[in-house]
C-alpha atoms as a PDB file:
ATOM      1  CA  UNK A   1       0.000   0.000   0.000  1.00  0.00           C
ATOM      2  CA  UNK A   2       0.953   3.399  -0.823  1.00  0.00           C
ATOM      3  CA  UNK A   3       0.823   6.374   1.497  1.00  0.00           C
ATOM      4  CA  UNK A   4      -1.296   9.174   0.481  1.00  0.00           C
ATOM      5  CA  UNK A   5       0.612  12.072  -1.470  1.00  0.00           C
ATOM      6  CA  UNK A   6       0.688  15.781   0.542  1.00  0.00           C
ATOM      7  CA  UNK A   7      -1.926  17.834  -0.929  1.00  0.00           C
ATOM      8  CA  UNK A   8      -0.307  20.351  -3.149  1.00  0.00           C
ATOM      9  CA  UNK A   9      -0.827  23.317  -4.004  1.00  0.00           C
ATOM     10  CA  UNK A  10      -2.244  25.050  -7.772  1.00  0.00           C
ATOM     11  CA  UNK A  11       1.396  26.290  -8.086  1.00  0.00           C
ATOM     12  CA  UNK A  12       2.507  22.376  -7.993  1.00  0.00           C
ATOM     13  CA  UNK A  13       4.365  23.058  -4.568  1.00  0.00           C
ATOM     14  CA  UNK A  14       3.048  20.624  -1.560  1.00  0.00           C
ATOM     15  CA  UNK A  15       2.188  23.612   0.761  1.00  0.00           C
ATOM     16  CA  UNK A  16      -0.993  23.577   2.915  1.00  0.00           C
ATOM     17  CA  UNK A  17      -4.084  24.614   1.026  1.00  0.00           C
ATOM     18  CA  UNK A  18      -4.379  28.690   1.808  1.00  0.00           C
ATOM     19  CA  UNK A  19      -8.146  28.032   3.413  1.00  0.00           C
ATOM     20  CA  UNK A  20      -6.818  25.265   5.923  1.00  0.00           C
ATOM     21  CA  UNK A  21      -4.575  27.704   8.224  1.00  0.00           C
ATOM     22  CA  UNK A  22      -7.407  30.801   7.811  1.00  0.00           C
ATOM     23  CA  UNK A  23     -10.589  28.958   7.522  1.00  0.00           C
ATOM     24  CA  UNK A  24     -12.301  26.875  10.185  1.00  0.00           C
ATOM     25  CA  UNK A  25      -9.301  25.834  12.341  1.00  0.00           C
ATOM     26  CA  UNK A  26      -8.107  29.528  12.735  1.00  0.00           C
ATOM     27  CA  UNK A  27      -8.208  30.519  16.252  1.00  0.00           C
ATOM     28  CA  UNK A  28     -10.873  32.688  17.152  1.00  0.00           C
ATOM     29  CA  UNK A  29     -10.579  36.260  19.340  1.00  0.00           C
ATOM     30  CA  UNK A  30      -9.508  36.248  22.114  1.00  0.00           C
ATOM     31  CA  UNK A  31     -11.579  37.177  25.652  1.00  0.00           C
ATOM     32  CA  UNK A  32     -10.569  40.351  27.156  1.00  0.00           C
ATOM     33  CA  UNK A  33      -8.401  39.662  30.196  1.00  0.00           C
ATOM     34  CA  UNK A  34     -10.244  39.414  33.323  1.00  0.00           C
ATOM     35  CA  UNK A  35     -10.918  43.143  35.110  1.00  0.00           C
ATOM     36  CA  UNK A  36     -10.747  44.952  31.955  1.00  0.00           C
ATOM     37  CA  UNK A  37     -13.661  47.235  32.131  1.00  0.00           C
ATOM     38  CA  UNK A  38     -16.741  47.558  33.846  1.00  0.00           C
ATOM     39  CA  UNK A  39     -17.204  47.955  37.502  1.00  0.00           C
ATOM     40  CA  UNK A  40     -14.703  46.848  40.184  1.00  0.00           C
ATOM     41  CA  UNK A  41     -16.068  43.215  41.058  1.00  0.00           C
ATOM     42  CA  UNK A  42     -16.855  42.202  44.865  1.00  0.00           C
ATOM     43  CA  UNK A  43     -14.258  39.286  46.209  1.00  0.00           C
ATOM     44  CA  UNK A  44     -15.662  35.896  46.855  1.00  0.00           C
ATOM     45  CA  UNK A  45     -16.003  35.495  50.086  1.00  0.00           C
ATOM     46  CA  UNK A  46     -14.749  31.716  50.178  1.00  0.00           C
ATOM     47  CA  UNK A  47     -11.942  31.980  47.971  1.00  0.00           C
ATOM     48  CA  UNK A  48     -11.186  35.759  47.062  1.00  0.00           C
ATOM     49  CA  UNK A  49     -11.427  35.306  43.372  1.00  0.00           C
ATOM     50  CA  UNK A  50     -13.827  37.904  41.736  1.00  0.00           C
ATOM     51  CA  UNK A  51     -17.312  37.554  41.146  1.00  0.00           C
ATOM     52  CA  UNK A  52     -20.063  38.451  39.208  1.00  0.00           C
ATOM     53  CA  UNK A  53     -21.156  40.828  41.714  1.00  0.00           C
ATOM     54  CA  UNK A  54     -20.305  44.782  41.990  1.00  0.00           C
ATOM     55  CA  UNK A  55     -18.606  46.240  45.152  1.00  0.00           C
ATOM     56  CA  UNK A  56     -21.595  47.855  46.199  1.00  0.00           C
ATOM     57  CA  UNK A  57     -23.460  44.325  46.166  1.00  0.00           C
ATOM     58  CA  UNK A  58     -24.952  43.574  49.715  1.00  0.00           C
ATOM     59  CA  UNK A  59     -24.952  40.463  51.516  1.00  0.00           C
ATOM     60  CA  UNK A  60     -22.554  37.021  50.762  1.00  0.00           C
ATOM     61  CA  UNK A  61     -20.616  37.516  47.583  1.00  0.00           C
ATOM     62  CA  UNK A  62     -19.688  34.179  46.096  1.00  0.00           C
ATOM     63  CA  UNK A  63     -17.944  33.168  42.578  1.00  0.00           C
ATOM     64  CA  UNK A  64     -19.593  30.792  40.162  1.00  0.00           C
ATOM     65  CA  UNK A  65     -17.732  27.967  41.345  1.00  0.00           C
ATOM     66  CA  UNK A  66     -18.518  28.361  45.565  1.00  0.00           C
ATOM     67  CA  UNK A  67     -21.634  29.514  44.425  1.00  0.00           C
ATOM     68  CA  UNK A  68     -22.201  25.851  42.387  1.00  0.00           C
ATOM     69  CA  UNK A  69     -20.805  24.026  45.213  1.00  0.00           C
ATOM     70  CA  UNK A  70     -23.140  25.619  48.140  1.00  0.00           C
ATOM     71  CA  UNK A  71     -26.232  25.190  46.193  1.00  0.00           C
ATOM     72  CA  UNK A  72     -25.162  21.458  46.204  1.00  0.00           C
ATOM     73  CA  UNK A  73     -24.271  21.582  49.876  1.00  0.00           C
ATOM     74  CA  UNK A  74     -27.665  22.761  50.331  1.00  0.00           C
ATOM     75  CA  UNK A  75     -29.937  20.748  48.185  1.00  0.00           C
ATOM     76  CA  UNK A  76     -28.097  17.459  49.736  1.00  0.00           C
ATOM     77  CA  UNK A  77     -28.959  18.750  53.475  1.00  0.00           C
ATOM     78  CA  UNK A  78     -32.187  17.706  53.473  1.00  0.00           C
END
């Protein structure tokens, strides 16, 4: 059996087809870095990370993640 010959290109060269490094395997944007605009953010109070919450938020400020985990605490208490 033979192995498959590189896919060349319509100049006869065995590049990459133009379409397979820019097309659908490109890498997308990326997300703005965490903090970068908006409000200042209120610290979790479990872990310190920031949360969804402003500052000026009153009461328990949680992040998604201690947030997730007491809501399982407290379903499974009974």
């Amino acid at each position: 059996m033979h192995a498959a010959a590189p896919a060349r290109h319509a100049s006869g060269s065995p590049e990459a087809a133009p379409d397979a490094v820019d097309g659908y395997c490109a890498p997308g944007p990326s997300a703005p870095p965490p903090g970068a605009g908006g409000p200042p953010f209120a610290e979790c109070v479990l872990c310190r990370k920031p949360t969804e919450y402003p500052e000026s938020h009153k009461g328990i400020t949680l992040c998604p993640v201690c947030e997730w985990q007491e809501a399982q605490r407290t379903a499974c208490s009974g």
